[in-house]
Protein backbone atom coordinates (compact mmCIF):
# COMPACT_ATOMS: atom_id res chain seq x y z
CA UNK A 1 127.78 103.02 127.85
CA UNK A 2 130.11 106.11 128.33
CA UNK A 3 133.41 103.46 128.66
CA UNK A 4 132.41 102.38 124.89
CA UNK A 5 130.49 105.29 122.76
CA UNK A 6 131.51 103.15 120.10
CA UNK A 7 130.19 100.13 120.75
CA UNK A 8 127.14 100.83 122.04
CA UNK A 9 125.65 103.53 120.78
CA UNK A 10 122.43 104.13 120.80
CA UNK A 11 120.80 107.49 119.18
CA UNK A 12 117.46 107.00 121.54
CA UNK A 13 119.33 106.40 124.95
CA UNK A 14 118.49 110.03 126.35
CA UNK A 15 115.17 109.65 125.76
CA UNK A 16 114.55 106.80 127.39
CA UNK A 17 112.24 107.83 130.82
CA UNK A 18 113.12 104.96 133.61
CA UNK A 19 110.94 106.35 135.96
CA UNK A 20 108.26 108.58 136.26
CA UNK A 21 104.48 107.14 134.78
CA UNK A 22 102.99 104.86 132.68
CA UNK A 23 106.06 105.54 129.65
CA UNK A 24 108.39 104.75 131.80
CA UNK A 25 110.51 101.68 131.58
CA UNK A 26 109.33 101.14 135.69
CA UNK A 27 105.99 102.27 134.83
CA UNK A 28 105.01 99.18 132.03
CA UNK A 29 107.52 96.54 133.62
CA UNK A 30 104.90 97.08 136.73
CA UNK A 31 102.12 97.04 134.98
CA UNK A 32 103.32 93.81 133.10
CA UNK A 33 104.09 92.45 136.41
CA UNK A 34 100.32 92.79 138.08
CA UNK A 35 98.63 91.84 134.91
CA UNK A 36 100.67 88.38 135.35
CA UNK A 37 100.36 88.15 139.06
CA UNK A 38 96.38 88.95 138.61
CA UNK A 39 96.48 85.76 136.16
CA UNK A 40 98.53 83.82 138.40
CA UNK A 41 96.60 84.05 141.30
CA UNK A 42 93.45 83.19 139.54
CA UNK A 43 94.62 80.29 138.01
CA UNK A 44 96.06 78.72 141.09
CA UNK A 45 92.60 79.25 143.13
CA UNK A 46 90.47 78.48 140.52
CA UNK A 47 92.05 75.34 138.99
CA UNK A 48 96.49 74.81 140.16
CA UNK A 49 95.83 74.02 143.80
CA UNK A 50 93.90 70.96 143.01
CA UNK A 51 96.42 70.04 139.69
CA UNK A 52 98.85 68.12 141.71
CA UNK A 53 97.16 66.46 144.21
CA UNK A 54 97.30 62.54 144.94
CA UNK A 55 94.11 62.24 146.71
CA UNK A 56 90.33 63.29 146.07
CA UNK A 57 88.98 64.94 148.86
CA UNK A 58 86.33 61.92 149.03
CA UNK A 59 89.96 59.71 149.62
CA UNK A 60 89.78 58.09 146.51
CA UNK A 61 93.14 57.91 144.89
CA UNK A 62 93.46 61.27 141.90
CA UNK A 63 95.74 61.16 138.62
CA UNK A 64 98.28 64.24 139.23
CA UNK A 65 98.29 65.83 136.02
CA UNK A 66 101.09 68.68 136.70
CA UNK A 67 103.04 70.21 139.57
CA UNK A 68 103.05 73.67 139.95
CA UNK A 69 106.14 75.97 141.59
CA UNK A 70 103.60 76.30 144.71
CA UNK A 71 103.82 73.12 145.02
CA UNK A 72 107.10 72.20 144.85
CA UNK A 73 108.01 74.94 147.04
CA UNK A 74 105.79 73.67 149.87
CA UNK A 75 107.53 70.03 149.23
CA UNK A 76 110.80 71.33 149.53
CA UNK A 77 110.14 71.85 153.39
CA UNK A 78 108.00 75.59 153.57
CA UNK A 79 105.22 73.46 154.38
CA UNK A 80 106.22 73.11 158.03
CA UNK A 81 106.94 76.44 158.87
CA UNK A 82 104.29 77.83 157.17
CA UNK A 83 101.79 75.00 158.99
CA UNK A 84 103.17 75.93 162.55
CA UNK A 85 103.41 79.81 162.33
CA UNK A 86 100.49 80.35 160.33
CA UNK A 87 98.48 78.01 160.37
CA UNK A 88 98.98 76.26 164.33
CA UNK A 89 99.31 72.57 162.49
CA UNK A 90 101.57 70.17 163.68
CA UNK A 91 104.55 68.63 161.64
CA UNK A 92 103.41 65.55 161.36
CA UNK A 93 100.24 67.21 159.18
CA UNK A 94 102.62 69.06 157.14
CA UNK A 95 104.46 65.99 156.53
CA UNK A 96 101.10 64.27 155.47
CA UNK A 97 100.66 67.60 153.78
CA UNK A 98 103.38 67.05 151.35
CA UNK A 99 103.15 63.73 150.65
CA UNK A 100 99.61 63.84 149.23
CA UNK A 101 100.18 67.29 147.59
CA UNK A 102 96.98 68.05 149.58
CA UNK A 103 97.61 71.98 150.42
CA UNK A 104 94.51 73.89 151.29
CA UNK A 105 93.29 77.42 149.60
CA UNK A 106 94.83 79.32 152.47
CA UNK A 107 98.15 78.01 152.58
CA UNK A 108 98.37 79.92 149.21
């Protein structure tokens, strides 16, 4: 800003608060951030863990409607650590894991 007064200038730039409550810049981005993680984390338990899945948990064969970033993160090969350091389960689970899209509650 100080390399281009001209350019961009703005007359409200010192009274901007970054830091420091609720009217801060900091303050509402983190504020905005919980309020989405709050909704984020319901959704998943209550109704995105089961979205992708390719099996019923009765083994009959389920319609995956959408994948979810969970998901696709745990496909892309966080399943296995996860499943041994976490959870004790072997790889060839984790591999069964993310075929079926079958993660459990607590690997969330």
């Amino acid at each position: 800003v100080a390399s281009w007064p001209k350019i961009f200038y703005f007359s409200y730039m010192d009274e901007i608060r970054y830091f420091g409550g609720m009217d801060s810049v900091a303050g509402c981005a983190t504020f905005l951030y919980f309020m989405w993680f709050a909704f984020y984390v319901s959704f998943m338990l209550l109704v995105g863990i089961n979205m992708p899945r390719t099996y019923e948990k009765n083994g009959e064969r389920a319609d995956p409607t959408y994948d979810t970033v969970f998901h696709s993160t745990m496909r892309q090969g966080a399943c296995i650590p996860v499943g041994r350091y976490f959870r004790g389960r072997s790889k060839s689970d984790s591999l069964r894991l993310m075929e079926e899209n079958d993660f459990d509650t607590i690997d969330f």
